[in-house]
Protein backbone atom coordinates (compact mmCIF):
# COMPACT_ATOMS: atom_id res chain seq x y z
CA UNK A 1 -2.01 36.66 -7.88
CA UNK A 2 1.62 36.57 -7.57
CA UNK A 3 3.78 35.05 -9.73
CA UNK A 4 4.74 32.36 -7.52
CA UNK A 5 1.06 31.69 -6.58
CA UNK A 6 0.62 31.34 -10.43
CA UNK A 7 3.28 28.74 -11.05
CA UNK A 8 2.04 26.93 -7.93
CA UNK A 9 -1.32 26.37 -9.72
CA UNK A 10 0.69 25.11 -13.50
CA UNK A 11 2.45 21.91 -11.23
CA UNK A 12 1.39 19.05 -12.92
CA UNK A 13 1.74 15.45 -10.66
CA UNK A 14 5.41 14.76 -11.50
CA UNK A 15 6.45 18.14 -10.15
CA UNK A 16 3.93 17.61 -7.01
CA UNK A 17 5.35 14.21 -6.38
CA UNK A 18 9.53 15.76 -6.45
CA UNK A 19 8.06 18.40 -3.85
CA UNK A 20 6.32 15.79 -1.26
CA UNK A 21 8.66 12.77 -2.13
CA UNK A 22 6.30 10.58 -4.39
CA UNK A 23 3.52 10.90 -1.86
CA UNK A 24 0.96 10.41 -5.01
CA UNK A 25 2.69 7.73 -6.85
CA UNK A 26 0.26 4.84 -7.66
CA UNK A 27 1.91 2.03 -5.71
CA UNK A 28 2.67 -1.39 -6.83
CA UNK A 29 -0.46 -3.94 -6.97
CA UNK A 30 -0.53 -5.97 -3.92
CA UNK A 31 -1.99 -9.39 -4.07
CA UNK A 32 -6.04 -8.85 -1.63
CA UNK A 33 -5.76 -5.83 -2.11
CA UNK A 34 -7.53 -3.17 -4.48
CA UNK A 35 -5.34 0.63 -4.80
CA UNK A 36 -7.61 3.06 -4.36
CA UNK A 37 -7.30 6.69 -5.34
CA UNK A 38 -8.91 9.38 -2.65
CA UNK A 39 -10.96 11.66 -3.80
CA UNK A 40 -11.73 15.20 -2.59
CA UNK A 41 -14.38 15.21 0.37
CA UNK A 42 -13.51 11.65 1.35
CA UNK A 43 -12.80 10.34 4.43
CA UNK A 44 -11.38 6.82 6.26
CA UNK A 45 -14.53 6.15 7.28
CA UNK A 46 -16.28 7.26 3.96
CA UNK A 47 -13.97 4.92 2.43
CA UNK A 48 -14.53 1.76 4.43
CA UNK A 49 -18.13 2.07 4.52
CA UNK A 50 -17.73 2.35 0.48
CA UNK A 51 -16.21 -0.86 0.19
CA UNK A 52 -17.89 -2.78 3.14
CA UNK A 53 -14.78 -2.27 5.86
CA UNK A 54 -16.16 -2.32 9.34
CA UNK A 55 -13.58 0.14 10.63
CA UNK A 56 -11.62 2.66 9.61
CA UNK A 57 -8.46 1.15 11.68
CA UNK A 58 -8.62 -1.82 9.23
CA UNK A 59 -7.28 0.89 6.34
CA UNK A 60 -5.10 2.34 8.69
CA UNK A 61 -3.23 -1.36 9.35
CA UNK A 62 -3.47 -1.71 5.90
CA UNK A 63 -1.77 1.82 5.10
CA UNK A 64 1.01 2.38 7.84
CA UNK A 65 1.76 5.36 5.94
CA UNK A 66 -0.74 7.05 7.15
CA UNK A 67 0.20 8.66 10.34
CA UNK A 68 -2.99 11.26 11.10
CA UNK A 69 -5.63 9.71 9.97
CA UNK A 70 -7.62 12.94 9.70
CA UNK A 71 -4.86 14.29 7.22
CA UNK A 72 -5.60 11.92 4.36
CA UNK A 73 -4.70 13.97 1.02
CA UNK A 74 -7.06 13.63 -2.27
CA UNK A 75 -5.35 12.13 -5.19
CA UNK A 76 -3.08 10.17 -3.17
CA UNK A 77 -3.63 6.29 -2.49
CA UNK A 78 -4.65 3.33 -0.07
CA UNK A 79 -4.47 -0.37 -0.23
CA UNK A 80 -8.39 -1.72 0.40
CA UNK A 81 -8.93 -5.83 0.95
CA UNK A 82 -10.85 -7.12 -1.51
């Protein structure tokens, strides 16, 4: 591996967050809503049948953020209604 490869893999989240500006910082607690962390393999509709959702759109109102909704990165988060 190359040396930049290898300092790629040593990034811990505060140096991931300055290079894709905060994407993965835990967002403030909104009141109905749960924050949920993604996890590797999920997927919108993974998610709302977890928690009972009958769409995926419903996450996607609830996350404008999200603009693909087949891009969804692990370790990042999503408001769910509780």
């Amino acid at each position: 591996m190359t040396e930049m490869n290898m300092n790629a893999l040593e990034l811990g989240l505060d140096e991931m967050n300055d290079i894709v500006g905060g994407a993965f910082r835990k967002p403030r607690a909104k009141k109905g809503f749960r924050i949920y962390q993604i996890k590797a393999h999920d997927t919108l509709i993974r998610i709302a049948n977890k928690f009972g959702i009958s769409s995926y759109k419903k996450i996607l109102k609830w996350n404008p953020k999200i603009t693909n909704p087949r891009l969804i990165r692990t370790g990042d988060y999503l408001y769910v209604r509780v």
